[in-house]
C-alpha atoms as a PDB file:
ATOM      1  CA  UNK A   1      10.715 -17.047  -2.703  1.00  0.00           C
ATOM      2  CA  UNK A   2      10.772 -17.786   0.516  1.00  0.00           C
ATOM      3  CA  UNK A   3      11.446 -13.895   2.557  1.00  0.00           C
ATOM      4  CA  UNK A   4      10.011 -13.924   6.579  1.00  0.00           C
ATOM      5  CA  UNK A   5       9.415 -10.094   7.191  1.00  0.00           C
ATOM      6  CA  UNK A   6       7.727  -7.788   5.494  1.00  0.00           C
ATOM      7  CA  UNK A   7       8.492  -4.142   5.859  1.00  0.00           C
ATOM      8  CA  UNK A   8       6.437  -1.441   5.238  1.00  0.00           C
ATOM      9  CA  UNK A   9       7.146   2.266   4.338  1.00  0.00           C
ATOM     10  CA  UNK A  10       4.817   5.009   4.126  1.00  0.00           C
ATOM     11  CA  UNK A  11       2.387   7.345   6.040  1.00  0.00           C
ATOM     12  CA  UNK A  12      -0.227   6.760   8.469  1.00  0.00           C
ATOM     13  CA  UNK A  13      -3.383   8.617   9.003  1.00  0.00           C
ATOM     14  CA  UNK A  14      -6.790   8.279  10.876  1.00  0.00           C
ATOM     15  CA  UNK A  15      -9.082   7.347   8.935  1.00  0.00           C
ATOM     16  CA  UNK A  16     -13.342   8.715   9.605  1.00  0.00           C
ATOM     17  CA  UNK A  17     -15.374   7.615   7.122  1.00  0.00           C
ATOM     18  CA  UNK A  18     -18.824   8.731   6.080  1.00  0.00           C
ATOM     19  CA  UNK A  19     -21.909   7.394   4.852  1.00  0.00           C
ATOM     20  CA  UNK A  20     -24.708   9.664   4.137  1.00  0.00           C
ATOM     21  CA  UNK A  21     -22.446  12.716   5.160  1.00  0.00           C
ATOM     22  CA  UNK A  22     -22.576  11.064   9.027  1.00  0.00           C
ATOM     23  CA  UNK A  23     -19.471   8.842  10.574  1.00  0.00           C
ATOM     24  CA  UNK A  24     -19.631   5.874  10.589  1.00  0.00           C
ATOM     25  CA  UNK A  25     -16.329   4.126  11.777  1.00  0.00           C
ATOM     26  CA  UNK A  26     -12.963   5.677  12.499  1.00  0.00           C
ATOM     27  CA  UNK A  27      -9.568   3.643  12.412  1.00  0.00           C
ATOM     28  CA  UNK A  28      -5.739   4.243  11.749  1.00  0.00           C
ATOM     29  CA  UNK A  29      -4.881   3.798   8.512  1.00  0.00           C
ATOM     30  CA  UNK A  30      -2.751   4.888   5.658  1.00  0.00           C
ATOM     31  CA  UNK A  31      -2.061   2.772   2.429  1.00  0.00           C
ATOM     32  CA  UNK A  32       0.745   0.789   3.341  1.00  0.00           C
ATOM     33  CA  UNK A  33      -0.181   0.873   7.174  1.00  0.00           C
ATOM     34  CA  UNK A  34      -3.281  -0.555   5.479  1.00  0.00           C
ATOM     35  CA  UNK A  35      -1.393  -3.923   3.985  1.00  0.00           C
ATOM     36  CA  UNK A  36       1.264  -4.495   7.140  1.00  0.00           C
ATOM     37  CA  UNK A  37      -2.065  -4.612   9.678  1.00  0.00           C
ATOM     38  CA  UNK A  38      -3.481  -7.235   7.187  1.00  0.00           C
ATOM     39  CA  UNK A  39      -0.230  -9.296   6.806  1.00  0.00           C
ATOM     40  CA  UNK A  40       0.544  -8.847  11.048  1.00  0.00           C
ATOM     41  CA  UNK A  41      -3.055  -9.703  11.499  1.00  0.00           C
ATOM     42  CA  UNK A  42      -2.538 -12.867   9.383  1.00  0.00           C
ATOM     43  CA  UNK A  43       0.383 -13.919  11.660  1.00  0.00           C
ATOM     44  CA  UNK A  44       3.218 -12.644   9.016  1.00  0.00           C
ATOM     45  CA  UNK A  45       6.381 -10.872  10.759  1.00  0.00           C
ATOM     46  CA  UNK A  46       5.418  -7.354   9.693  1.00  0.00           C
ATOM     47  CA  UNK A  47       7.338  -3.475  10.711  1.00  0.00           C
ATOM     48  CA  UNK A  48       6.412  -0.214   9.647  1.00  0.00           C
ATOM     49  CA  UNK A  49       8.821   2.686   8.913  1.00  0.00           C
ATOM     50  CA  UNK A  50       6.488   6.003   9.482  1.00  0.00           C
ATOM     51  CA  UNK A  51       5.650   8.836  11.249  1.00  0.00           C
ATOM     52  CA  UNK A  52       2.591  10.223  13.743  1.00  0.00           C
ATOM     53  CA  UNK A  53       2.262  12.926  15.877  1.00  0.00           C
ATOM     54  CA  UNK A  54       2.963  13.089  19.992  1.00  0.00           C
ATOM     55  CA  UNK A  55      -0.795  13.254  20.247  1.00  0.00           C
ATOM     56  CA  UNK A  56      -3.829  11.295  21.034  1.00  0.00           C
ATOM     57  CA  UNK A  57      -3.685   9.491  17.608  1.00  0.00           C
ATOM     58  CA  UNK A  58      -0.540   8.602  17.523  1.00  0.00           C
ATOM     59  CA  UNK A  59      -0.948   6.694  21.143  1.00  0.00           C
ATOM     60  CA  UNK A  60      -4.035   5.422  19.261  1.00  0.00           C
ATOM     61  CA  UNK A  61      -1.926   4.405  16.033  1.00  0.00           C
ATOM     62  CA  UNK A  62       0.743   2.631  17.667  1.00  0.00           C
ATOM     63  CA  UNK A  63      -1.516   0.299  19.825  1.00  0.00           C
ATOM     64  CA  UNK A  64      -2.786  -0.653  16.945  1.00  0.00           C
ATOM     65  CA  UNK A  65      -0.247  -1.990  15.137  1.00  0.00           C
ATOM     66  CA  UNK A  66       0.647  -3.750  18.632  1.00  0.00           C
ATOM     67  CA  UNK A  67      -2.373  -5.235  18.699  1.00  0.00           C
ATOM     68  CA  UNK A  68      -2.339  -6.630  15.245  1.00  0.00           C
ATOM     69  CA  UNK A  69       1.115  -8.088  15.718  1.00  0.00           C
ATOM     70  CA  UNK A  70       3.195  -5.363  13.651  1.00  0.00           C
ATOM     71  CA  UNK A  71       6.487  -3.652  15.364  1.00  0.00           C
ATOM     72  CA  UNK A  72       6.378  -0.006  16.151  1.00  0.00           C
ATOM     73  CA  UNK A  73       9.975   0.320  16.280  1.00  0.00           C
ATOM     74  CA  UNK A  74      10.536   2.254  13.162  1.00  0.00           C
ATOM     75  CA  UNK A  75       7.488   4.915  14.059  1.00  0.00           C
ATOM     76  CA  UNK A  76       8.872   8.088  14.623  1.00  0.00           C
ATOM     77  CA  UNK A  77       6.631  10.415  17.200  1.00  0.00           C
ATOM     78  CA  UNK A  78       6.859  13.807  15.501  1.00  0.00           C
ATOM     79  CA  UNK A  79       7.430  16.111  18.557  1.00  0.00           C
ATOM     80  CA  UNK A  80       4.972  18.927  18.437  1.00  0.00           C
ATOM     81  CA  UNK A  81       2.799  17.613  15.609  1.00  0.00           C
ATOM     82  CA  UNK A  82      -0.413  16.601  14.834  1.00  0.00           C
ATOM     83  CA  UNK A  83      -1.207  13.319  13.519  1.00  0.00           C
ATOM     84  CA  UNK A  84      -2.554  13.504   9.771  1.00  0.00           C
ATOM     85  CA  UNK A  85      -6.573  12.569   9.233  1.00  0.00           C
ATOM     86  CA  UNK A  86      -8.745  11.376   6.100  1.00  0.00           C
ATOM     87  CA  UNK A  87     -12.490  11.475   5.924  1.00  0.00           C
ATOM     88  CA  UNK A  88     -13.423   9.354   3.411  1.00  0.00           C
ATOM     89  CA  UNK A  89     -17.071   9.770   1.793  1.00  0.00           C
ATOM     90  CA  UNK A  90     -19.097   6.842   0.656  1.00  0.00           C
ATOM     91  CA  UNK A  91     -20.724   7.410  -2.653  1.00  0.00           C
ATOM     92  CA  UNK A  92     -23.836   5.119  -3.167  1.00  0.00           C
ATOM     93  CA  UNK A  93     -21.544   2.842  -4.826  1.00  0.00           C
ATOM     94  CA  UNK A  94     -19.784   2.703  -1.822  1.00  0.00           C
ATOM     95  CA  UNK A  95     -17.150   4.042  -3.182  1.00  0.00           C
ATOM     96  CA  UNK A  96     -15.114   6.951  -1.751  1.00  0.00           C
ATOM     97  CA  UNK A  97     -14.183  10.260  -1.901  1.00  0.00           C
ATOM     98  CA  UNK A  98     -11.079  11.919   0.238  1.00  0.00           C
ATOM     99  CA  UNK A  99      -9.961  14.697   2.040  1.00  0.00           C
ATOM    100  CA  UNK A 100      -6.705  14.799   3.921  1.00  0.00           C
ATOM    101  CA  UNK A 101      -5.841  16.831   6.193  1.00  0.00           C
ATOM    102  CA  UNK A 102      -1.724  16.882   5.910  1.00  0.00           C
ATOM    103  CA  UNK A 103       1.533  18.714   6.836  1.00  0.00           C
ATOM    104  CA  UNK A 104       3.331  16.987   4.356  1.00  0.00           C
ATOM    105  CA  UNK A 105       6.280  19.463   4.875  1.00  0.00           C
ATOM    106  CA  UNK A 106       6.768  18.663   8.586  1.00  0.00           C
ATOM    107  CA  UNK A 107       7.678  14.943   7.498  1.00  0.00           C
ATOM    108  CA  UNK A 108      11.217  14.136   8.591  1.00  0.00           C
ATOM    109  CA  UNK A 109      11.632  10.513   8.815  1.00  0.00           C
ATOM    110  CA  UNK A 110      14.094  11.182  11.459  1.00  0.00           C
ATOM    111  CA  UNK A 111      13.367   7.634  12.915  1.00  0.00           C
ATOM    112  CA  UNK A 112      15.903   4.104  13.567  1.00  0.00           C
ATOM    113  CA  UNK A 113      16.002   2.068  10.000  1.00  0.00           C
ATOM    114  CA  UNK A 114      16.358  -1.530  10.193  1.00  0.00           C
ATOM    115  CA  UNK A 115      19.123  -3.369   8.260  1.00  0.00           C
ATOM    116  CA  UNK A 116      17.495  -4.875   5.109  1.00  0.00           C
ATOM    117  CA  UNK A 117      18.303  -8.761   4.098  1.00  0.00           C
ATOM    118  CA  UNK A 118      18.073 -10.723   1.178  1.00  0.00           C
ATOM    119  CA  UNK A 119      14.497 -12.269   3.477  1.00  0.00           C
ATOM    120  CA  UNK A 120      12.883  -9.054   3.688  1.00  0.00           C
ATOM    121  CA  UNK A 121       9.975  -7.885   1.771  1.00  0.00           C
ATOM    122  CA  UNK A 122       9.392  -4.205   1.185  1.00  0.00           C
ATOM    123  CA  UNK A 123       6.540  -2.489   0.764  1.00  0.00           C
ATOM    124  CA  UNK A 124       5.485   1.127  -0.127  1.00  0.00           C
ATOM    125  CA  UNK A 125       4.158   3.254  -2.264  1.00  0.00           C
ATOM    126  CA  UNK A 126       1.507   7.043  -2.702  1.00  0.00           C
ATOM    127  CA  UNK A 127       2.905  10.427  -1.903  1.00  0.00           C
ATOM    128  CA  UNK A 128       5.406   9.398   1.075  1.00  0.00           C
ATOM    129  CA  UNK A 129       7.438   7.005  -1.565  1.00  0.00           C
ATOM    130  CA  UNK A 130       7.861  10.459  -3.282  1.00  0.00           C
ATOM    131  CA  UNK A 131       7.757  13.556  -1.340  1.00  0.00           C
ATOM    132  CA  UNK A 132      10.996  15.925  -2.093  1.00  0.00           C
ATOM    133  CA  UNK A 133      11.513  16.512   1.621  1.00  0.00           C
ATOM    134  CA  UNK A 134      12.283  13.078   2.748  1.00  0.00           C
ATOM    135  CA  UNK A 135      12.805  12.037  -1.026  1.00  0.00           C
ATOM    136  CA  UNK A 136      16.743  11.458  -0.188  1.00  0.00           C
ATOM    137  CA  UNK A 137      15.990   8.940   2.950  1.00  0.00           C
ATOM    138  CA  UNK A 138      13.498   7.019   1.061  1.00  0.00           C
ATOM    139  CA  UNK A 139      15.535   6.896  -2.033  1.00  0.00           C
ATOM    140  CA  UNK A 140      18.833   5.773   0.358  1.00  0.00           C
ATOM    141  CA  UNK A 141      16.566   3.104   1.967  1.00  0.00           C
ATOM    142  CA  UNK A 142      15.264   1.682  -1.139  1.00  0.00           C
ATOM    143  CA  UNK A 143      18.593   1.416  -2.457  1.00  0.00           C
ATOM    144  CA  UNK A 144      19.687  -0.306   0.631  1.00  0.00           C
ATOM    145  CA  UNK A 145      17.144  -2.884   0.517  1.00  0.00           C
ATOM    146  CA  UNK A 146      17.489  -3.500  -3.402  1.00  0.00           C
ATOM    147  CA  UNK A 147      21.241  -3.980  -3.151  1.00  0.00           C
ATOM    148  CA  UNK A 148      20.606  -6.383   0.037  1.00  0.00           C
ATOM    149  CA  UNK A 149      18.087  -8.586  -2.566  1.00  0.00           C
ATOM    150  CA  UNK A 150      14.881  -7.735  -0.846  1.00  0.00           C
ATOM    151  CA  UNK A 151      11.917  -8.299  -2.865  1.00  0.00           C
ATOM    152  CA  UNK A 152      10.429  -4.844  -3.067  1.00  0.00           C
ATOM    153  CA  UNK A 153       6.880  -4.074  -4.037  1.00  0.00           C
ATOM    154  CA  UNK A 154       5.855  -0.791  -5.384  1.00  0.00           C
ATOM    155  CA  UNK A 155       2.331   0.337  -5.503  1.00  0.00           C
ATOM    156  CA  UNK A 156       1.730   3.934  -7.336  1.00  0.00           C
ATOM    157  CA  UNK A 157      -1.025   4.909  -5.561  1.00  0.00           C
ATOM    158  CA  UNK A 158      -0.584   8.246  -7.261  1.00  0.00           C
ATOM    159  CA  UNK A 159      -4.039  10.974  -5.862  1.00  0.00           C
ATOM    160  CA  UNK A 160      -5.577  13.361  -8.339  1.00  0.00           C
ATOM    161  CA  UNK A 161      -4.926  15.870  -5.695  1.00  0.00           C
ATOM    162  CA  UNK A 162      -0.696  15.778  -6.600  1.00  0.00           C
ATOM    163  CA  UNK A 163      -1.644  16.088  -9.987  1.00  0.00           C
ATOM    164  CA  UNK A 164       0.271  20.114  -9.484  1.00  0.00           C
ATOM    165  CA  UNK A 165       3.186  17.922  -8.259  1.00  0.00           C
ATOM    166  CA  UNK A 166       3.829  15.906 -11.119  1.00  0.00           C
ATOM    167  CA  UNK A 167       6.575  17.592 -12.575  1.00  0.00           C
ATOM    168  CA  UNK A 168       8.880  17.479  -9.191  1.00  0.00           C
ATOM    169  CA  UNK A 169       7.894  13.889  -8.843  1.00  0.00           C
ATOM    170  CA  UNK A 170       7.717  12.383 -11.807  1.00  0.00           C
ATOM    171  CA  UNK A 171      11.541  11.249 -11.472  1.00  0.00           C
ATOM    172  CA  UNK A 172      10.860   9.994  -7.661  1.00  0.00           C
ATOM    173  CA  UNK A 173       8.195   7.956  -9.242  1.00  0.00           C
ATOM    174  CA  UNK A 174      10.464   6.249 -12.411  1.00  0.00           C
ATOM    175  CA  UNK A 175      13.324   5.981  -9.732  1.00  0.00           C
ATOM    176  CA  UNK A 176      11.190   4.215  -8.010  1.00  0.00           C
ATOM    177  CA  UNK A 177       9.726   1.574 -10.576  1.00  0.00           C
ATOM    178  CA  UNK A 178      13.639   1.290 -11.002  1.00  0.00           C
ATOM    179  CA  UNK A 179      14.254  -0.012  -8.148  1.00  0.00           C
ATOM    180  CA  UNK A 180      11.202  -2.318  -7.431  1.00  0.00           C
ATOM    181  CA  UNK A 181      11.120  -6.118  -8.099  1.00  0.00           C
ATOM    182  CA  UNK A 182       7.283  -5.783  -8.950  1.00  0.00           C
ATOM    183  CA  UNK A 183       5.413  -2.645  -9.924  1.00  0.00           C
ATOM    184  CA  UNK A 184       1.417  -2.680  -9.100  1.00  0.00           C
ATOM    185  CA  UNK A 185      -0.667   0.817 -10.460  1.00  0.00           C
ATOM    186  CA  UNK A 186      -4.576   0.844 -11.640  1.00  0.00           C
ATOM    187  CA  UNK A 187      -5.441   2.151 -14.875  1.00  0.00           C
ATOM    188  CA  UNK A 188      -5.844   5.877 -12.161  1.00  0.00           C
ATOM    189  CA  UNK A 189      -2.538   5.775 -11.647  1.00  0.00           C
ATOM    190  CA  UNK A 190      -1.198   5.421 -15.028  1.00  0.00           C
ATOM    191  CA  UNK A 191      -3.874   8.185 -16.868  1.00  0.00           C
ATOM    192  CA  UNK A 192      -2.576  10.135 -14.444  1.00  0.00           C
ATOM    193  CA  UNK A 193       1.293   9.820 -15.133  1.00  0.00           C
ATOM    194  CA  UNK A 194       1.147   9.326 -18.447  1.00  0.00           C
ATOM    195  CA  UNK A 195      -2.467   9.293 -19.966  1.00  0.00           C
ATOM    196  CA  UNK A 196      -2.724   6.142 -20.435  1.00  0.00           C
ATOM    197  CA  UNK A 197      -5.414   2.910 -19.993  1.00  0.00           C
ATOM    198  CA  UNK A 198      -4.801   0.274 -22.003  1.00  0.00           C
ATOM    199  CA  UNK A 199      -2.395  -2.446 -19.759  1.00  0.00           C
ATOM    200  CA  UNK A 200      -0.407  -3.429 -22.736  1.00  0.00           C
ATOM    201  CA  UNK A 201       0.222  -0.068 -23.556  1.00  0.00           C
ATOM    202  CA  UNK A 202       0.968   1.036 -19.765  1.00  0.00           C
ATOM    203  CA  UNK A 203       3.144  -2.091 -19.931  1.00  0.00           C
ATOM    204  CA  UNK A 204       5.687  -0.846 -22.840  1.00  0.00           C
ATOM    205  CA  UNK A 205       5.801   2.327 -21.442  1.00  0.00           C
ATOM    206  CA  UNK A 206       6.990   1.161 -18.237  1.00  0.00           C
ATOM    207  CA  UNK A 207       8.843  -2.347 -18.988  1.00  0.00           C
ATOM    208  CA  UNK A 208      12.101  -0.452 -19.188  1.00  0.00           C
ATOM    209  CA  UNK A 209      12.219   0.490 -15.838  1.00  0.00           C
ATOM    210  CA  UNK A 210      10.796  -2.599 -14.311  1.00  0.00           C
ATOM    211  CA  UNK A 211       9.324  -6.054 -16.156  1.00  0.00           C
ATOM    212  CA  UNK A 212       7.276  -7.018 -14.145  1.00  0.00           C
ATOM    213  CA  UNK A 213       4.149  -5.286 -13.229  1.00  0.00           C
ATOM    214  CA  UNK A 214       0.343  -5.698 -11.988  1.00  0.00           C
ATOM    215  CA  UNK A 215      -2.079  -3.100 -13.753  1.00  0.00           C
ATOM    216  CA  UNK A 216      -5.540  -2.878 -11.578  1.00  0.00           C
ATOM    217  CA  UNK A 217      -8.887  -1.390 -13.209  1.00  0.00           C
ATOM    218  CA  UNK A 218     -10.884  -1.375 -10.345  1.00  0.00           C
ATOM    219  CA  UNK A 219     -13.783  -4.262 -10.485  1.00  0.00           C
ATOM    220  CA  UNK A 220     -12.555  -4.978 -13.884  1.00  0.00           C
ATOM    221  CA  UNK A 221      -9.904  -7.570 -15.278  1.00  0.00           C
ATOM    222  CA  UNK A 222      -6.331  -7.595 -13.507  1.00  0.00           C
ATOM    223  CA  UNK A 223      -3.563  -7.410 -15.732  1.00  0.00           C
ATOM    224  CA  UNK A 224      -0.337  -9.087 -14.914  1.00  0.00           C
ATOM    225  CA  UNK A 225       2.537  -8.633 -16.984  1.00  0.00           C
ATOM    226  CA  UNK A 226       6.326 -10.537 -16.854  1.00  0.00           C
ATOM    227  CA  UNK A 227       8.894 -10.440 -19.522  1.00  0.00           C
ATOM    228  CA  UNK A 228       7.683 -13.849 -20.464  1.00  0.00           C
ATOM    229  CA  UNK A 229       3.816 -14.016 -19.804  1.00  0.00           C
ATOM    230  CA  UNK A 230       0.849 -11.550 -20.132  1.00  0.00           C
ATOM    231  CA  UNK A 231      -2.103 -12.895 -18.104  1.00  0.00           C
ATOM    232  CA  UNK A 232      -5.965 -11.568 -17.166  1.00  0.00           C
ATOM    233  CA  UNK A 233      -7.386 -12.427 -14.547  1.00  0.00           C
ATOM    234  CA  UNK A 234     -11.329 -11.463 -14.067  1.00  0.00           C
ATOM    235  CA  UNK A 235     -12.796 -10.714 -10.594  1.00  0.00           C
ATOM    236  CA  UNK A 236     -16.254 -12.106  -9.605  1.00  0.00           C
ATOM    237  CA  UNK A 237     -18.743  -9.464  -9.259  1.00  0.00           C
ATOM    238  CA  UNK A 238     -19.234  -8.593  -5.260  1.00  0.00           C
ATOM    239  CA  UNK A 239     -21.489  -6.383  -3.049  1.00  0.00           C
ATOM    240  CA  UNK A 240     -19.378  -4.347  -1.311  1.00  0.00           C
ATOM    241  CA  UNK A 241     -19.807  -2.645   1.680  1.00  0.00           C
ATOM    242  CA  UNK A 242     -16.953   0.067   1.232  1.00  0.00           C
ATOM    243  CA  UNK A 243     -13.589  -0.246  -1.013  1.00  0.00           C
ATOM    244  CA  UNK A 244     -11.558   1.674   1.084  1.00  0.00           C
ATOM    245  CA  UNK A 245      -8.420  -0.441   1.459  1.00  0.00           C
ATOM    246  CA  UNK A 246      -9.304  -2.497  -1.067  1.00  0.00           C
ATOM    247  CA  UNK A 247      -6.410  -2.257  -3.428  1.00  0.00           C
ATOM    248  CA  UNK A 248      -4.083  -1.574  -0.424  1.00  0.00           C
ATOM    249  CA  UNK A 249      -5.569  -5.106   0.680  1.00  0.00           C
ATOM    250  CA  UNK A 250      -5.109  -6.614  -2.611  1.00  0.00           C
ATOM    251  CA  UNK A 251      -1.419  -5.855  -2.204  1.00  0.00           C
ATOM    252  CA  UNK A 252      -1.521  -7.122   1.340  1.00  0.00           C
ATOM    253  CA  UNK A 253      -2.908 -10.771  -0.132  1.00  0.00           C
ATOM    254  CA  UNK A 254      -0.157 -10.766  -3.039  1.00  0.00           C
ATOM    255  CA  UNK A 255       2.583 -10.582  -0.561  1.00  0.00           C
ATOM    256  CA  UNK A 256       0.650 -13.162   1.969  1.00  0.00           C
ATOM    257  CA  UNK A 257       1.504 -15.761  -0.857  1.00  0.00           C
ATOM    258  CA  UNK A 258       4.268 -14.852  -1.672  1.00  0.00           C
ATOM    259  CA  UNK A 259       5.837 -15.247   1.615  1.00  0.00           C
ATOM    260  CA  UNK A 260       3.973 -18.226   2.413  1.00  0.00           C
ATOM    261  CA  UNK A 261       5.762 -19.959  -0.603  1.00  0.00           C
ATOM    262  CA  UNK A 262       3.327 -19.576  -3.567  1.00  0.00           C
ATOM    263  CA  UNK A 263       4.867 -19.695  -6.482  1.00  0.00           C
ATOM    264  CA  UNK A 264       2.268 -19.806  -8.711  1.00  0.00           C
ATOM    265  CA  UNK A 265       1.173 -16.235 -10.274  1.00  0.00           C
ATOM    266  CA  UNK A 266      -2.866 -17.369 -10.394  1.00  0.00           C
ATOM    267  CA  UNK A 267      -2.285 -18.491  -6.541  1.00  0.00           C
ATOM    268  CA  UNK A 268      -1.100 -14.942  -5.517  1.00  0.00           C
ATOM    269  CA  UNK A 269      -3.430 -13.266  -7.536  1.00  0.00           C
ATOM    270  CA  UNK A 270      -6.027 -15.793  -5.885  1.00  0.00           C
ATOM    271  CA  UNK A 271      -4.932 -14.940  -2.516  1.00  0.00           C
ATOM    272  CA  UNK A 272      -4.991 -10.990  -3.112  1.00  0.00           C
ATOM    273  CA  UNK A 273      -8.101 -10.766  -4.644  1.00  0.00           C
ATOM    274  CA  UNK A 274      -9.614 -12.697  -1.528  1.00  0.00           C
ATOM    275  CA  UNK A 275      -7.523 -10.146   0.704  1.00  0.00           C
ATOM    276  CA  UNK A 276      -9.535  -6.983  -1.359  1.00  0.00           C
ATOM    277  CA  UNK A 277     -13.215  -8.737  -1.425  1.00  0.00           C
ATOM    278  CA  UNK A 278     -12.929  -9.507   2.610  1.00  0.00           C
ATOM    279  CA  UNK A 279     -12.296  -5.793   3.417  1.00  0.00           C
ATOM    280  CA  UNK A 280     -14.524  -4.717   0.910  1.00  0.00           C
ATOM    281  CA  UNK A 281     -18.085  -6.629   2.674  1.00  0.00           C
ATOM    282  CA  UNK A 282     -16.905  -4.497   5.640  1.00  0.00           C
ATOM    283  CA  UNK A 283     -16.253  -0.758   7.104  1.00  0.00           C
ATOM    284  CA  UNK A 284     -12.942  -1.415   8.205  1.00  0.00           C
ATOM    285  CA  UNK A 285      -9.656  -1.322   6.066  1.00  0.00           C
ATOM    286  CA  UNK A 286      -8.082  -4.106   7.039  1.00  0.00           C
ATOM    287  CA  UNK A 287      -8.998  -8.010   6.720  1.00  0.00           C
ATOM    288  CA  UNK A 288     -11.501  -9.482   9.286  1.00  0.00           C
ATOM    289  CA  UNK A 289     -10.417 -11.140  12.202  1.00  0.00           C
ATOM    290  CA  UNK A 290     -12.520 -14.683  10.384  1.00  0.00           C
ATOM    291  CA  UNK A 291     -10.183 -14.618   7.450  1.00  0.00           C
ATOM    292  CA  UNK A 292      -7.193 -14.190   9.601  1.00  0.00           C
ATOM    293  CA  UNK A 293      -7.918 -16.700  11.979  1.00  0.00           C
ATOM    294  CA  UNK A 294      -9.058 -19.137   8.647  1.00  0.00           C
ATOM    295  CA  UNK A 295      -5.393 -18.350   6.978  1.00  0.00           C
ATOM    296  CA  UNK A 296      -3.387 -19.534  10.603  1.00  0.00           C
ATOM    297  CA  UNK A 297      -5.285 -22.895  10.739  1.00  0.00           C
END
């Protein structure tokens, strides 16, 4: 595979987290906004397709991605709105606990779309791949890219807090595993959707819609299924500092490799796993500026 842009297509938010119930860091962020700063950071030709509000944030937002190499030409400026915000809680696990604050239903997507090619990558993914009121531009854009032969990557990402939603959603969601070249969800996701845990299960119930798929379990084993392989992969035990990003960083790493020309399945899964445990030994929610600067040399 050799693709030399990777677009990205979801939501962006600013992130505050906490440890001990005081802030600690604040930073744009947003899922996929989470993998395109890792991959522009990393030198790869990234663009986002999202929203922010005219405010503050949104000044803040877009300088980032600037800064970290990824075009802001797809970011649409919501006129009147208010940039969305997380605060993310730190358990003493370091893992965390969320709460958005979101106008989900003043989302428009009313922003210029780029022309997808057979050498773009496409990545997206949570509740922006499959909110009813932009559902018909995402769904059209998808479309677009998967008749063009993009590669498209689909990460569930699927909250406990939609759980209400799942029956106006649920065909977003299988629409979208339709349409994706590779489907990643942890073991979350899938209890969630469909009560299930074990990978080879999750697998069957799925493999109709797409065959090949990447089931996550947190610190635990990765599963990675193709119509012709089923391989586990373990992850060495780590430290971590916070997971926030971490998966969105795993998925970051798994397209790195794949646009650099991996072909190997252990390589990419290699390559995201050292994505996840980088941002994971930090507080931010993208890779550091050490790993980046190793994976240019």
């Amino acid at each position: 595979m050799n693709k030399k842009r990777v677009i990205g297509i979801g939501e962006t938010v600013f992130d505050i987290l906490f440890k001990n119930n005081m802030p600690i860091t604040a930073t744009p962020g947003g899922s996929t906004f989470n993998s395109i700063i890792s991959l522009g950071r990393a030198g790869i030709a990234c663009a986002m397709i999202t929203e922010t509000g005219d405010d503050y944030i949104g000044d803040i937002t877009c300088n980032y991605m600037q800064k970290n190499g990824v075009s802001d030409k797809y970011v649409y400026r919501h006129e009147g709105t208010r940039s969305h915000v997380s605060l993310a809680f730190l358990d003493e696990n370091n893992d965390a606990d969320y709460i958005f604050y979101k106008d989900h239903a003043a989302i428009t997507l009313d922003t210029a779309l780029p022309s997808f090619t057979p050498d773009d990558t496409v990545l997206f993914g949570s509740f922006f791949a499959i909110n009813p009121a932009i559902r018909p531009k995402v769904s059209a854009m998808l479309k677009e890219a998967h008749n063009a032969g993009a590669f498209i990557y689909y990460d569930i990402n699927f909250r406990k807090s939609h759980i209400k939603d799942l029956p106006f959603v649920m065909q977003n969601i299988e629409e979208n595993m339709s349409l994706a070249s590779i489907v990643r969800g942890s073991t979350e996701d899938f209890n969630y959707l469909y009560g299930l845990n074990d990978a080879t299960k999750i697998y069957n119930k799925i493999s109709p819609l797409c065959k090949n798929v990447i089931v996550t379990a947190g610190a635990e084993a990765i599963h990675v299924f193709t119509p012709e392989s089923h391989n586990i992969y373990n992850i060495p035990p780590l430290k971590t500092v916070s997971t926030v990003g971490a998966g969105d960083n795993f998925n970051a790493g798994y397209l790195y490799a794949c646009v650099k020309g991996m072909e190997k399945e252990e390589e990419r899964i290699a390559m995201a796993i050292r994505f996840s445990r980088d941002v994971c030994v930090q507080e931010g929610n993208n890779i550091s500026q050490e790993l980046a600067e190793q994976l240019k040399e």
